[in-house]
Structure formats: C-alpha cells, structure tokens
N, C-alpha and C. Protein backbone atom coordinates (compact mmCIF):
# COMPACT_ATOMS: atom_id res chain seq x y z
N UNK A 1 6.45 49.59 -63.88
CA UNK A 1 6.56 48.57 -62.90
C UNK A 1 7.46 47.46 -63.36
N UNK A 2 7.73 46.70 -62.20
CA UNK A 2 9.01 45.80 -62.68
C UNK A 2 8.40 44.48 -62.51
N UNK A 3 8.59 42.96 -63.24
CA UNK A 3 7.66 42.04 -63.01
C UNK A 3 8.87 41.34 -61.75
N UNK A 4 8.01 40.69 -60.81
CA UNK A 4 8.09 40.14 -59.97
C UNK A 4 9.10 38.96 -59.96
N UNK A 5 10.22 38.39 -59.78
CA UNK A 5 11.00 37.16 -59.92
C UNK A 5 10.88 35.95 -58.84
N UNK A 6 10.47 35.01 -58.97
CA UNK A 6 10.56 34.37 -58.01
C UNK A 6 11.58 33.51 -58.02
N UNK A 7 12.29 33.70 -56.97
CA UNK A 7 13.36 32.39 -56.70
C UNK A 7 13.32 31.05 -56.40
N UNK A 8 14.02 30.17 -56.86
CA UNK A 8 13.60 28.75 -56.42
C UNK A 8 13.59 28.53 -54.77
N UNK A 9 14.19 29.17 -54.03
CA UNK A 9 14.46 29.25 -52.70
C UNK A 9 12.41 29.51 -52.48
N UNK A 10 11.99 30.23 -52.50
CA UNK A 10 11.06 30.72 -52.81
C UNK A 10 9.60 29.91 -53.23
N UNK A 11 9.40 29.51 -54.47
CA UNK A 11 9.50 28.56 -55.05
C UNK A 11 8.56 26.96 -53.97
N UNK A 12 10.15 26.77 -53.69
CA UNK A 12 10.24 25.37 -53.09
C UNK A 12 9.59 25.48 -51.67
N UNK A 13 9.33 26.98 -51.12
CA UNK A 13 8.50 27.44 -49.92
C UNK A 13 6.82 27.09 -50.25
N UNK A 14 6.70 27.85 -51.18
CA UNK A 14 5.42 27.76 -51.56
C UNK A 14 4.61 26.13 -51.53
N UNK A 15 5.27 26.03 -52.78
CA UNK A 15 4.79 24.16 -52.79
C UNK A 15 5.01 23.53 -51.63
N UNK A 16 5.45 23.99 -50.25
CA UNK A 16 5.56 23.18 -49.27
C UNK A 16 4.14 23.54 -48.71
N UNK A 17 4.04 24.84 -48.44
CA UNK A 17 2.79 25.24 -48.13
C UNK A 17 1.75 24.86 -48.87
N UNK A 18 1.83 24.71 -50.05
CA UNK A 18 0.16 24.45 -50.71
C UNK A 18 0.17 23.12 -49.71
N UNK A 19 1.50 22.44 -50.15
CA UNK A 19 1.16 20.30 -49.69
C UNK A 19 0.42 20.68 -48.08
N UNK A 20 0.47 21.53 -46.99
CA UNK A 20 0.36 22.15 -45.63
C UNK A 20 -0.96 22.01 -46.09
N UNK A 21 -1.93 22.66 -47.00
CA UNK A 21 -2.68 23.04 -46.95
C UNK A 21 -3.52 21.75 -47.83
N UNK A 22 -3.20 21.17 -48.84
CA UNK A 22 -3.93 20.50 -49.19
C UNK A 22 -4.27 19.28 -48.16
N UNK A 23 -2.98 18.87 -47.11
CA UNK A 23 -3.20 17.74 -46.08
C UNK A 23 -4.18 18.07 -45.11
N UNK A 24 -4.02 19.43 -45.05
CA UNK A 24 -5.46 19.89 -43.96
C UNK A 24 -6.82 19.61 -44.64
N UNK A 25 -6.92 19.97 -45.84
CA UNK A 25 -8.05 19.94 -46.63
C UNK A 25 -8.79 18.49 -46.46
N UNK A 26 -7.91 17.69 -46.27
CA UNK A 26 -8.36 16.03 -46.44
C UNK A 26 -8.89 15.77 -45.03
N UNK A 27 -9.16 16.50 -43.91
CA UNK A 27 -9.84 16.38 -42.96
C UNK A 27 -11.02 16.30 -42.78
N UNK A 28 -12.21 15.93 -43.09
CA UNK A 28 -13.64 16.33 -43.04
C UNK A 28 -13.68 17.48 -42.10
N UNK A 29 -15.11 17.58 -42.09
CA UNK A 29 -16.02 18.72 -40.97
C UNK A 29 -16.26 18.31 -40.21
N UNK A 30 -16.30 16.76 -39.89
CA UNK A 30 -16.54 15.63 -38.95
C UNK A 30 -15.38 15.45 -37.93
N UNK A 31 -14.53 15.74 -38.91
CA UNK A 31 -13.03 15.67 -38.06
C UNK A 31 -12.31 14.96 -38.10
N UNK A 32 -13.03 13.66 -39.04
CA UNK A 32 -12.54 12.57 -39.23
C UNK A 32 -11.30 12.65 -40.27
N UNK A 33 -9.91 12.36 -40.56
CA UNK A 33 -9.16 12.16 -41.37
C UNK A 33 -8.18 11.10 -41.29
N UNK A 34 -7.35 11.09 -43.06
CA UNK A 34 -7.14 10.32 -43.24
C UNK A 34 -6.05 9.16 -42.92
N UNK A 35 -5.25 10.20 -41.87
CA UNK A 35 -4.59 9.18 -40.72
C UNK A 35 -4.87 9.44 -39.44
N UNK A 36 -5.24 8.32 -38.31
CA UNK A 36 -5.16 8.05 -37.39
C UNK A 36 -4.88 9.63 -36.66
N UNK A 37 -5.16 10.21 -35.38
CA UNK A 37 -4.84 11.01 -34.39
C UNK A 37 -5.02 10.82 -33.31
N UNK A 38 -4.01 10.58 -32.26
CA UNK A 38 -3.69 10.15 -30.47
C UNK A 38 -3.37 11.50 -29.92
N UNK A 39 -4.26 11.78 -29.12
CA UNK A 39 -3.89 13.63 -28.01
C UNK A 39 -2.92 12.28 -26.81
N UNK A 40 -2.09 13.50 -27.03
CA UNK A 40 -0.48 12.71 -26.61
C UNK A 40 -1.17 12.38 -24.75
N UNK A 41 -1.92 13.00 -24.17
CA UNK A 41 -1.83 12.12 -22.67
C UNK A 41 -2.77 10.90 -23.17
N UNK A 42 -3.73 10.36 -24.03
CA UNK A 42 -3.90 8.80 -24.69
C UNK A 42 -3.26 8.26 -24.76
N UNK A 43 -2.12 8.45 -26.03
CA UNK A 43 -1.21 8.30 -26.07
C UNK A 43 -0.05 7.62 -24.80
N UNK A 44 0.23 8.48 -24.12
CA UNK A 44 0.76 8.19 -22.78
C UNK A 44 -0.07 6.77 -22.19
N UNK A 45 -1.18 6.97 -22.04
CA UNK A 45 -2.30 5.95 -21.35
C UNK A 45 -1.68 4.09 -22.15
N UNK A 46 -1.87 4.46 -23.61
CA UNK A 46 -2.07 3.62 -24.30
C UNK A 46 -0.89 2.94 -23.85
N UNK A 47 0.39 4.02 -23.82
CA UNK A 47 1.85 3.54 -23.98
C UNK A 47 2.08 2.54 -22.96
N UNK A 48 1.69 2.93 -21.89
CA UNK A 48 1.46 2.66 -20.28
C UNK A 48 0.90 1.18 -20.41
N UNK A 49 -0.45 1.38 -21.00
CA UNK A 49 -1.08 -0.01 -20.85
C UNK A 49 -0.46 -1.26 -21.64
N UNK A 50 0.21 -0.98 -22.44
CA UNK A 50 0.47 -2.02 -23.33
C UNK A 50 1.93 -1.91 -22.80
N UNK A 51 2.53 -1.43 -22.05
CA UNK A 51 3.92 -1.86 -21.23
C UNK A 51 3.72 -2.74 -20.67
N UNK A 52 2.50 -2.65 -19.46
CA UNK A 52 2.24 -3.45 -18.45
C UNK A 52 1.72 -4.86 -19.26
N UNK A 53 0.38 -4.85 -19.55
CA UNK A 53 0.02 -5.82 -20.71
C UNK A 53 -0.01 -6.71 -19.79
N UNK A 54 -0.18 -6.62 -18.07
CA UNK A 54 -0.56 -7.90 -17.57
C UNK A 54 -2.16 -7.57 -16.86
N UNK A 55 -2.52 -8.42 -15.95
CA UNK A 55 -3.51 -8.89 -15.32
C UNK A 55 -3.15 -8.21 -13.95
N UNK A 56 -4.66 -7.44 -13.31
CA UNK A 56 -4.50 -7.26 -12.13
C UNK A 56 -5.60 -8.17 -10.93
N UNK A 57 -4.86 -8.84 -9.81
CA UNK A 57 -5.46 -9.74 -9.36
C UNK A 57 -5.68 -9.94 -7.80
N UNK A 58 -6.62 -9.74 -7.14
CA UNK A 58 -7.16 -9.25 -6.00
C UNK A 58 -7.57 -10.21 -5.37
N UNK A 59 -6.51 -10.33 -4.30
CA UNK A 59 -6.77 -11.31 -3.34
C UNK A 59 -7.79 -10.65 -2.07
N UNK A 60 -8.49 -11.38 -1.97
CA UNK A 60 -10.31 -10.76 -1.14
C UNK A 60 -10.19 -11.69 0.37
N UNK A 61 -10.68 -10.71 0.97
CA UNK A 61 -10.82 -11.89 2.54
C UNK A 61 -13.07 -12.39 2.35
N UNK A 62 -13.27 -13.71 2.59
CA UNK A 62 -14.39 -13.75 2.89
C UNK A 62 -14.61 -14.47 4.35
N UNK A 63 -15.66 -15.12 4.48
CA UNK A 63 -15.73 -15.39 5.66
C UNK A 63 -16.57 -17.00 5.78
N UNK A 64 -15.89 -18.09 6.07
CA UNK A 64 -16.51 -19.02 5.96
C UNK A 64 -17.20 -19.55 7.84
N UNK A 65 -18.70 -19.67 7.63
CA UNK A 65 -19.16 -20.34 8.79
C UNK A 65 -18.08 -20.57 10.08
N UNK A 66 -17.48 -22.20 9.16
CA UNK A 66 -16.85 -22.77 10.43
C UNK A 66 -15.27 -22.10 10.45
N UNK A 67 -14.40 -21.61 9.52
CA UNK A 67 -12.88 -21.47 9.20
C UNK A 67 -13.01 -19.84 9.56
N UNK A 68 -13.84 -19.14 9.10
CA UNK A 68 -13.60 -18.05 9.95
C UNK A 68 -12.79 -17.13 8.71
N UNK A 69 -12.72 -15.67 8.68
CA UNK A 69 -12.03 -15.15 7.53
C UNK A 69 -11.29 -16.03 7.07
N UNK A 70 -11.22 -15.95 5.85
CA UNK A 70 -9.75 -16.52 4.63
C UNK A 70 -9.30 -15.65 3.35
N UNK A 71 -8.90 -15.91 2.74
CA UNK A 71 -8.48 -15.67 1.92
C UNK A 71 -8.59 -16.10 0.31
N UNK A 72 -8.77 -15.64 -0.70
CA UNK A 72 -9.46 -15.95 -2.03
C UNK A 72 -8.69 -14.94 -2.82
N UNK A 73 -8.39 -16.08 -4.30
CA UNK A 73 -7.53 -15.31 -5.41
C UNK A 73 -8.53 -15.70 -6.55
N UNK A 74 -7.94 -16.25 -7.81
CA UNK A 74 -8.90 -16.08 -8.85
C UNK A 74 -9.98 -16.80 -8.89
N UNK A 75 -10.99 -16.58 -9.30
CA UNK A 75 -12.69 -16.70 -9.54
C UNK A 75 -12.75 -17.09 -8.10
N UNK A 76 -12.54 -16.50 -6.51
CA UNK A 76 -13.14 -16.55 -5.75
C UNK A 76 -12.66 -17.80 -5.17
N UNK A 77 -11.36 -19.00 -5.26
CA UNK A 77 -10.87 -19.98 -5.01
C UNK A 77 -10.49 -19.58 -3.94
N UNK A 78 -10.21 -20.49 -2.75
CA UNK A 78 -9.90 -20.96 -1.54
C UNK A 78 -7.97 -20.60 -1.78
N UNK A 79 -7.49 -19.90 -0.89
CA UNK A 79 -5.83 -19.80 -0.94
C UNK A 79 -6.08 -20.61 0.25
N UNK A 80 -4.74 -21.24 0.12
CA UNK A 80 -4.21 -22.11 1.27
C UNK A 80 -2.82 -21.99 1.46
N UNK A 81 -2.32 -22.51 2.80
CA UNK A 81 -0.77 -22.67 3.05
C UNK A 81 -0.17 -23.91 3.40
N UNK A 82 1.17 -24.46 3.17
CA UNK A 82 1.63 -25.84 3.39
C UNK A 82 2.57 -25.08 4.53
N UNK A 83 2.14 -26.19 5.63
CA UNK A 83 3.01 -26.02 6.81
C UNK A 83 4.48 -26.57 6.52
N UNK A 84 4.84 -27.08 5.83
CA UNK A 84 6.39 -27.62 5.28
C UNK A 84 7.39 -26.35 4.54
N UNK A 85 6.33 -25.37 4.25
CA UNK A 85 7.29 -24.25 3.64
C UNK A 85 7.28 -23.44 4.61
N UNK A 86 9.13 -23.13 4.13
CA UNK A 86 9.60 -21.60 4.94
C UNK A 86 9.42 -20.59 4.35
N UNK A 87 9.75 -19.71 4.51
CA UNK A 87 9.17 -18.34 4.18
C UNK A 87 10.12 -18.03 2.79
N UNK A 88 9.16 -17.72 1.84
CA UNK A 88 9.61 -17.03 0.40
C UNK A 88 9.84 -18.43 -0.07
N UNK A 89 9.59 -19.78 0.21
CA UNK A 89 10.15 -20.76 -0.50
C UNK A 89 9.66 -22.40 0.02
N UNK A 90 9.11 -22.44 -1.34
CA UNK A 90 8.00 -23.89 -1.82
C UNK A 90 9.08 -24.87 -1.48
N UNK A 91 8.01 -25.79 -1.04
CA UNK A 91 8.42 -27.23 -0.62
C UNK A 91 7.86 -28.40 -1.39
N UNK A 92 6.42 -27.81 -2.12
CA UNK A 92 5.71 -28.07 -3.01
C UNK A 92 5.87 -27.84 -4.28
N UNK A 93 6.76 -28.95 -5.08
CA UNK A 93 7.26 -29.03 -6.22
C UNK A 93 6.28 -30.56 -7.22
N UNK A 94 6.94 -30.22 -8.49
CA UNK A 94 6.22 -31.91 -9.09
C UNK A 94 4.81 -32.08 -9.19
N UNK A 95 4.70 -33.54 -8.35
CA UNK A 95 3.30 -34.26 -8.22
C UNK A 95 2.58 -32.93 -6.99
N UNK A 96 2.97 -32.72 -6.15
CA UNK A 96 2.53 -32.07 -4.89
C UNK A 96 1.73 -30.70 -5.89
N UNK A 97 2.56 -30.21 -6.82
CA UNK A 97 2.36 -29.11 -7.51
C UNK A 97 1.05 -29.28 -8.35
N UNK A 98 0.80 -30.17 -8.90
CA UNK A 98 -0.68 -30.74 -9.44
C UNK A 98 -1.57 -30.89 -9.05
N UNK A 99 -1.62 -31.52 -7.48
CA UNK A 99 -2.29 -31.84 -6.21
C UNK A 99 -2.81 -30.12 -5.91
N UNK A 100 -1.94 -28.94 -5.65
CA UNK A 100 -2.23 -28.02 -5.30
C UNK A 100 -1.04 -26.83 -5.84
N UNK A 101 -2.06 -26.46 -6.89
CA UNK A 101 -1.58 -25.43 -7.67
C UNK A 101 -0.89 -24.61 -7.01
N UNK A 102 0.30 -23.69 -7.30
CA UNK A 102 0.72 -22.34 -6.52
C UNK A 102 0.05 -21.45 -7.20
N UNK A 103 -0.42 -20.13 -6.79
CA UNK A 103 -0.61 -19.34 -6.56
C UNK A 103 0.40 -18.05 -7.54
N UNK A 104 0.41 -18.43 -8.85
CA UNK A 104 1.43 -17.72 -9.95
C UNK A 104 0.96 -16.41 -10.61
N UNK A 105 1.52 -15.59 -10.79
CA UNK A 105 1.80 -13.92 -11.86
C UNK A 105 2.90 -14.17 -12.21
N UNK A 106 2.59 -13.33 -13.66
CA UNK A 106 3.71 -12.53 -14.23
C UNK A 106 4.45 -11.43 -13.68
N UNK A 107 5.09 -11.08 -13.93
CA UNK A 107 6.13 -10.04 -13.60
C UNK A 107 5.32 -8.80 -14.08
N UNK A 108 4.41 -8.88 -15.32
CA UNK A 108 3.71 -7.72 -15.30
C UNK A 108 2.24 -7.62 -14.91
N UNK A 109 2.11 -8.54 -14.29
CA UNK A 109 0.62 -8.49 -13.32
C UNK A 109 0.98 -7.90 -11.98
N UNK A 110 -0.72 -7.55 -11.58
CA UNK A 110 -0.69 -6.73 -10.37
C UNK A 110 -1.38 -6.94 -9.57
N UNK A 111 -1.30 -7.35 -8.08
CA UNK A 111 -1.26 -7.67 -7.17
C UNK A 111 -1.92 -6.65 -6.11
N UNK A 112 -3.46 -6.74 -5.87
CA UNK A 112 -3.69 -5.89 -5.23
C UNK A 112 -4.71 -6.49 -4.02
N UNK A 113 -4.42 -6.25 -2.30
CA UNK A 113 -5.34 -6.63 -1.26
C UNK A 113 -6.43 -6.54 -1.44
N UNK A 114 -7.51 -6.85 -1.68
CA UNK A 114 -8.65 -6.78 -0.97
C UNK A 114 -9.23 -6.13 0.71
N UNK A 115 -10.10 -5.67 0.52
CA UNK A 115 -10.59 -5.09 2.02
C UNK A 115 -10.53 -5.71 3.26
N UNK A 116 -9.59 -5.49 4.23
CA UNK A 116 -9.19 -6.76 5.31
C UNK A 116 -8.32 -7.39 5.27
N UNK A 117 -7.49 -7.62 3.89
CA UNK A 117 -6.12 -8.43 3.59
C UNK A 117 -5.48 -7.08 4.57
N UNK A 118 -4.74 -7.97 5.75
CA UNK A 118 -3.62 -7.31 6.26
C UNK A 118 -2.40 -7.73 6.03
N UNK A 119 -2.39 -8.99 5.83
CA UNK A 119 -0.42 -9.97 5.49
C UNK A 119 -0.29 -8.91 3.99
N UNK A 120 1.28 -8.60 4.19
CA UNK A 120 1.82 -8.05 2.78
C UNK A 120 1.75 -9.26 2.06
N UNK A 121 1.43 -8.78 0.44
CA UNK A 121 1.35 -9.91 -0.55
C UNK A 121 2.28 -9.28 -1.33
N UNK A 122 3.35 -10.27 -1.84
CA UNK A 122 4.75 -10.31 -2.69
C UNK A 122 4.81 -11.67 -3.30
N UNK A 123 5.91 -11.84 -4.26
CA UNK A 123 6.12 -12.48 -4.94
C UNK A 123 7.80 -13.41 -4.86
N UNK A 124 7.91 -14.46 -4.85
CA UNK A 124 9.31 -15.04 -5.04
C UNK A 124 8.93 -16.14 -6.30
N UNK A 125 10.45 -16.32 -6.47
CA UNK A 125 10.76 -17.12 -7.70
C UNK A 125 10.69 -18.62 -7.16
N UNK A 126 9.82 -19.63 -7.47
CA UNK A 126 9.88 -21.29 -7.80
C UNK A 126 10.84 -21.89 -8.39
N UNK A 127 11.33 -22.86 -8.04
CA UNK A 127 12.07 -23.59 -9.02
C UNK A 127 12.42 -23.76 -10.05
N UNK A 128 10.89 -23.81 -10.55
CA UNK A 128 10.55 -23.59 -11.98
C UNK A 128 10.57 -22.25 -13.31
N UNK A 129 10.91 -20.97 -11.84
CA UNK A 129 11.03 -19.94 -12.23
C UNK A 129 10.08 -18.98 -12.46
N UNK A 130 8.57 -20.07 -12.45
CA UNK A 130 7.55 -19.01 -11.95
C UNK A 130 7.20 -18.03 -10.82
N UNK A 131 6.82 -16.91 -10.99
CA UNK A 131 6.57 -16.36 -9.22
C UNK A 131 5.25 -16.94 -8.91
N UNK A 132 5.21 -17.16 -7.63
CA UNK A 132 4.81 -17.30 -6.70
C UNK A 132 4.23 -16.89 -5.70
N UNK A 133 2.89 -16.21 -5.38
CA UNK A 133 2.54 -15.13 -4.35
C UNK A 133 2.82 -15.65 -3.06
N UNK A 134 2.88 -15.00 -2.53
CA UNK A 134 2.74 -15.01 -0.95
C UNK A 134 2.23 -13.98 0.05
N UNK A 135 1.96 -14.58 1.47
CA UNK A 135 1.21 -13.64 2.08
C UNK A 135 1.91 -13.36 3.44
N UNK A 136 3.07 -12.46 3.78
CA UNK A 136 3.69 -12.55 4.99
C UNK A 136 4.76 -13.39 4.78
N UNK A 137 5.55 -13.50 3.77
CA UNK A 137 6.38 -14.86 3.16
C UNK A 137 5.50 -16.43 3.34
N UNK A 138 4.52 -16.38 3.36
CA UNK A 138 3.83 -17.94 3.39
C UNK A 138 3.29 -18.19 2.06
N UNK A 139 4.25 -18.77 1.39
CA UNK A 139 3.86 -19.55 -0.56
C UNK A 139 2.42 -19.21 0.32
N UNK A 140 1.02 -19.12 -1.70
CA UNK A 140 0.14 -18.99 -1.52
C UNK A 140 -0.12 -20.53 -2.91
N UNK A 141 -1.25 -21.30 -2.27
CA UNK A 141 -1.66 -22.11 -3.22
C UNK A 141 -3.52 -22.35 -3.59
N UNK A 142 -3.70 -22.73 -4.33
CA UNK A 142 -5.25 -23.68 -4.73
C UNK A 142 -4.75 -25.01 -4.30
N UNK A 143 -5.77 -25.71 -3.95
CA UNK A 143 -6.27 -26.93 -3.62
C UNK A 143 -7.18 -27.71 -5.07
N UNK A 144 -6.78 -28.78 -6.10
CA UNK A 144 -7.00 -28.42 -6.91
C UNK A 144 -8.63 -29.73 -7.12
N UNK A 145 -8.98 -30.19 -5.73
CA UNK A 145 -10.34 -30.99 -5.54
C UNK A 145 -11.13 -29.28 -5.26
N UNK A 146 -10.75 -28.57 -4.86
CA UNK A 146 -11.66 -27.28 -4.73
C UNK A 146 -12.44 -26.83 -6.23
N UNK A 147 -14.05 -27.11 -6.91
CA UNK A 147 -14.42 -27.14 -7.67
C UNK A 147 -15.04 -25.90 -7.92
N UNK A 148 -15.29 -25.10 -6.88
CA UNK A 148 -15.60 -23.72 -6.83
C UNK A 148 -15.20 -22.91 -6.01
N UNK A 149 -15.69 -21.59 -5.87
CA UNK A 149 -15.94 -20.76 -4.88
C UNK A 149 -16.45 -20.80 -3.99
N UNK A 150 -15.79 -20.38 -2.81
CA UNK A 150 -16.42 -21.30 -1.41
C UNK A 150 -15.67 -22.74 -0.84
N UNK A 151 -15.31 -22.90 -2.11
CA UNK A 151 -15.07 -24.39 -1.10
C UNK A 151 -13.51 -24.90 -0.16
N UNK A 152 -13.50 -25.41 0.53
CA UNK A 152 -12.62 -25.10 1.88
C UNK A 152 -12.19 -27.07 2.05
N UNK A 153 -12.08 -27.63 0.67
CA UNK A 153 -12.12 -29.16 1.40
C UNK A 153 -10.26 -29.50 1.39
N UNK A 154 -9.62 -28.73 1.07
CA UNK A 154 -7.92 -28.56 1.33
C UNK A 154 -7.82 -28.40 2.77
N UNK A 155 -8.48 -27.88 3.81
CA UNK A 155 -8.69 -27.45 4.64
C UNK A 155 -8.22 -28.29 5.86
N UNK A 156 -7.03 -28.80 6.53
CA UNK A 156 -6.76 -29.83 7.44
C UNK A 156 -5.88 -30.80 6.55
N UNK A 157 -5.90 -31.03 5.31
CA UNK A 157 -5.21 -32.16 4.62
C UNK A 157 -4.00 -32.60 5.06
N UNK A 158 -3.93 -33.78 5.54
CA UNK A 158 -2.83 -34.35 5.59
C UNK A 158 -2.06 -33.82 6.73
N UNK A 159 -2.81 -32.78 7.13
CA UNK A 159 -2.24 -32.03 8.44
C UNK A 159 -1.49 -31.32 8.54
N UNK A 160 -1.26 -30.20 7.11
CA UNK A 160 -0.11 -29.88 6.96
C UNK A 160 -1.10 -28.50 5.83
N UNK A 161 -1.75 -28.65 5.52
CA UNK A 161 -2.26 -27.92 4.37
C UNK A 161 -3.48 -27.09 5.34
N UNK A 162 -3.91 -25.79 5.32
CA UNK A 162 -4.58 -24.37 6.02
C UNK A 162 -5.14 -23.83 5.02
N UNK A 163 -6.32 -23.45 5.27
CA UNK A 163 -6.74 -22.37 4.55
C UNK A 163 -5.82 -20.88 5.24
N UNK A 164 -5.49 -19.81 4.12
CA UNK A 164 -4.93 -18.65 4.19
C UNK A 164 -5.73 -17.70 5.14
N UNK A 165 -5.18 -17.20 6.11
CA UNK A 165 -5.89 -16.12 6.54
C UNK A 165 -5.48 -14.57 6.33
N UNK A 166 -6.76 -13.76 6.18
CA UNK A 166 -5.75 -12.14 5.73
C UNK A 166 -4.64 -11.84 6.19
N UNK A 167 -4.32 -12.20 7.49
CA UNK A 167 -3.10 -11.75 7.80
C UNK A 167 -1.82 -12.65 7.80
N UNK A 168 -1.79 -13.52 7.30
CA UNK A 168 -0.78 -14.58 6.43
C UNK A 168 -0.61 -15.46 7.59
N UNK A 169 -0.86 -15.21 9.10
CA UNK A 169 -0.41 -16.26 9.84
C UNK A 169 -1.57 -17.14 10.16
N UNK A 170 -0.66 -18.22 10.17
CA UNK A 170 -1.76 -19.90 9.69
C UNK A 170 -1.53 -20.21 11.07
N UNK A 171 -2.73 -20.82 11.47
CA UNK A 171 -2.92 -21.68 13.06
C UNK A 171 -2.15 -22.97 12.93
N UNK A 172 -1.71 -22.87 13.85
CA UNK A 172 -1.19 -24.47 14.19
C UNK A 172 -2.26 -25.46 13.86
N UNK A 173 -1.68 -26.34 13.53
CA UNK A 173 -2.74 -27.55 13.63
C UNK A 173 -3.49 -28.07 14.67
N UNK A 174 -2.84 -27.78 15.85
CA UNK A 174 -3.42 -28.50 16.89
C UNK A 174 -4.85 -27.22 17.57
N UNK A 175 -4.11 -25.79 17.18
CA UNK A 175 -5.25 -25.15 17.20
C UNK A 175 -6.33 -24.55 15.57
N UNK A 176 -5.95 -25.41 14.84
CA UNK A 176 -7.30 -25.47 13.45
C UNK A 176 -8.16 -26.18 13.68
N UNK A 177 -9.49 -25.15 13.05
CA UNK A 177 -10.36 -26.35 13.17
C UNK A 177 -10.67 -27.82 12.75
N UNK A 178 -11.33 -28.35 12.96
CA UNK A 178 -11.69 -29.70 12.64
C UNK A 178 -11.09 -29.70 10.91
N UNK A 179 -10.27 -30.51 10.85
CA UNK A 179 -10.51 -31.12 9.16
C UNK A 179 -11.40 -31.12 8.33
N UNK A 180 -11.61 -30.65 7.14
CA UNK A 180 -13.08 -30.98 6.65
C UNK A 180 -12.98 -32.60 6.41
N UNK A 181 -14.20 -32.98 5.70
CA UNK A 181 -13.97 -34.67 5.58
C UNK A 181 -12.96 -34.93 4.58
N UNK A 182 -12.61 -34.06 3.59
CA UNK A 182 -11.05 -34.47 2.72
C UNK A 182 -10.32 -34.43 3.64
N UNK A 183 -9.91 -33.78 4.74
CA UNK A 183 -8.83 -34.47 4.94
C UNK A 183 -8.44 -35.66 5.18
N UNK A 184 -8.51 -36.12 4.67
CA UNK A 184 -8.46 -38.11 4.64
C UNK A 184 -8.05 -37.55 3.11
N UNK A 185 -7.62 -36.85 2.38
CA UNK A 185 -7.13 -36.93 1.13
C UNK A 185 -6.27 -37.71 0.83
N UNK A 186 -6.20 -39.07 0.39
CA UNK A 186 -5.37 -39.51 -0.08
C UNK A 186 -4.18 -39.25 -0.87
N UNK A 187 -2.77 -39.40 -0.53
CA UNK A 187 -2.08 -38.87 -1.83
C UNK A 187 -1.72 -36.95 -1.25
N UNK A 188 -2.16 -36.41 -0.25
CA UNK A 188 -1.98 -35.23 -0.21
C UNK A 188 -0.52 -35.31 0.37
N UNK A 189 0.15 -34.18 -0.05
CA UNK A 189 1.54 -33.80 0.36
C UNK A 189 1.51 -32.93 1.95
C-alpha cells in the first residue's frame, strides 16, 4: 500500500471544516448561542420598524351633548379650526401659536381616522416648517385653556375658532352653537 499525501489545497479544506464544526458546537441544546440570530422576515419587521421610528396617531370622532360629533387627537384633546385659514395654510403663527397649538407630526408618523372621521386627514408644511394636520385642507389645532379630555371651551372664541367636525367642514358662525363661556377669551386670535 501507498501512504496517503495530503495536499495543502486539501489541508486548508479541512481546517475550514473542523472551524464549521467547532462554531456549531458552541450552540447549546437550548439553542441558545454565542452570537445573536434574526429569521430574516424579523429581521425585515425590525428593519421596517426602526425606518419608520415614528408615532402613529388617531384622530377619533366623539360626541359632545351640546357641539354634537367632533373631533379628537392626542390624549383625547378637543381639535379645532380658525376661520381665518385657507385651505393647507395657517394664519396662526407666533403668540396665536401658543394660544392654540397646531396640530404637528413628523414625516415619519402616522396618521390614521378613527371610526366616523370622514374629512381626508393630510399634512402641509408651517412656516416654521413643521407639518401640520389637517382635515379637508382645514389646519387642525388644540386650544391650549383645554385641560383635558372632553373639554370644548375654544369652542366660539373670538368668533373665529370651531370645534373640528369628522368631516372637516366647520359651521358658520352664525349657524354654531352658542359660545361656551370662554368665548369671552381674552387675547384669542
């Protein structure tokens, strides 16, 4: 018999395979090992979520006594509309803007109706360069004396300021209801 030669070609196969085999070895029975493992549609998921990496935020219709459906964005706040803006574009800048917050997302937040929201809800750019929701092109804002959920005292201000209704179109003033007693808001825009 002739003894066997091994070639380095050969060789350098082998030792690749043992390293194959010793990296498997370092796996427990548990399954657990010693780097990290993502099954690629996680993976996908993960990739996905941390693209977006924003907030999704659901504007809800409820129903107040005297105002009748409206409209509500975060923790259940009162949306309202300023009769001074045209469509896709605030009139409510500055001091006015403090008085009554707009209604802002990111570019990677998401924007989803609630049950009964019929006005399309979209987004335009502010002055300031923040977006801006809207409902039917009508800027969307907070009222920022509104201390909770439920409360509707923006409601008539100044004669110019509405609570939001699902379907983005705001009553005239002369047909809204009564003012609440803020409207005597001093200082309202």
């Amino acid at each position: 018999m002739r003894p066997i030669t091994v070639t380095p070609l050969i060789r350098l196969g082998a030792m690749f395979g043992a390293t194959l085999l010793i990296a498997a070895a370092c796996t427990s029975s548990s399954g657990a090992s010693t780097a990290p493992s993502v099954a690629p549609s996680a993976a996908s998921s993960v990739a996905a979520s941390a693209a977006t990496g924003g907030e999704t935020y659901t504007v809800a219709v409820v129903t107040d006594p005297k105002l009748g459906a409206l409209i509500t964005g975060e923790d259940g706040k009162t949306l309202y509309t300023f009769a001074s803006d045209t469509a896709n574009t605030s009139a409510c800048t500055d001091a006015c803007a403090a008085k009554w917050p707009p209604f802002t997302v990111e570019s990677n937040d998401t924007l989803t109706p609630g049950a009964g929201v019929t006005g399309a809800l979209t987004t335009f750019a502010r002055p300031d360069g923040k977006m801006q929701v809207a409902i039917n092109g009508r800027p969307l804002y907070y009222f920022a004396a509104d201390s909770k959920a439920g409360d509707t005292t923006g409601q008539g201000v100044g004669g110019k300021w509405f609570v939001a209704s699902p379907t983005g179109v705001t009553a005239s003033p002369a047909a809204s209801p009564a003012a609440s007693p803020a409207g005597s808001y001093k200082g309202a825009y």
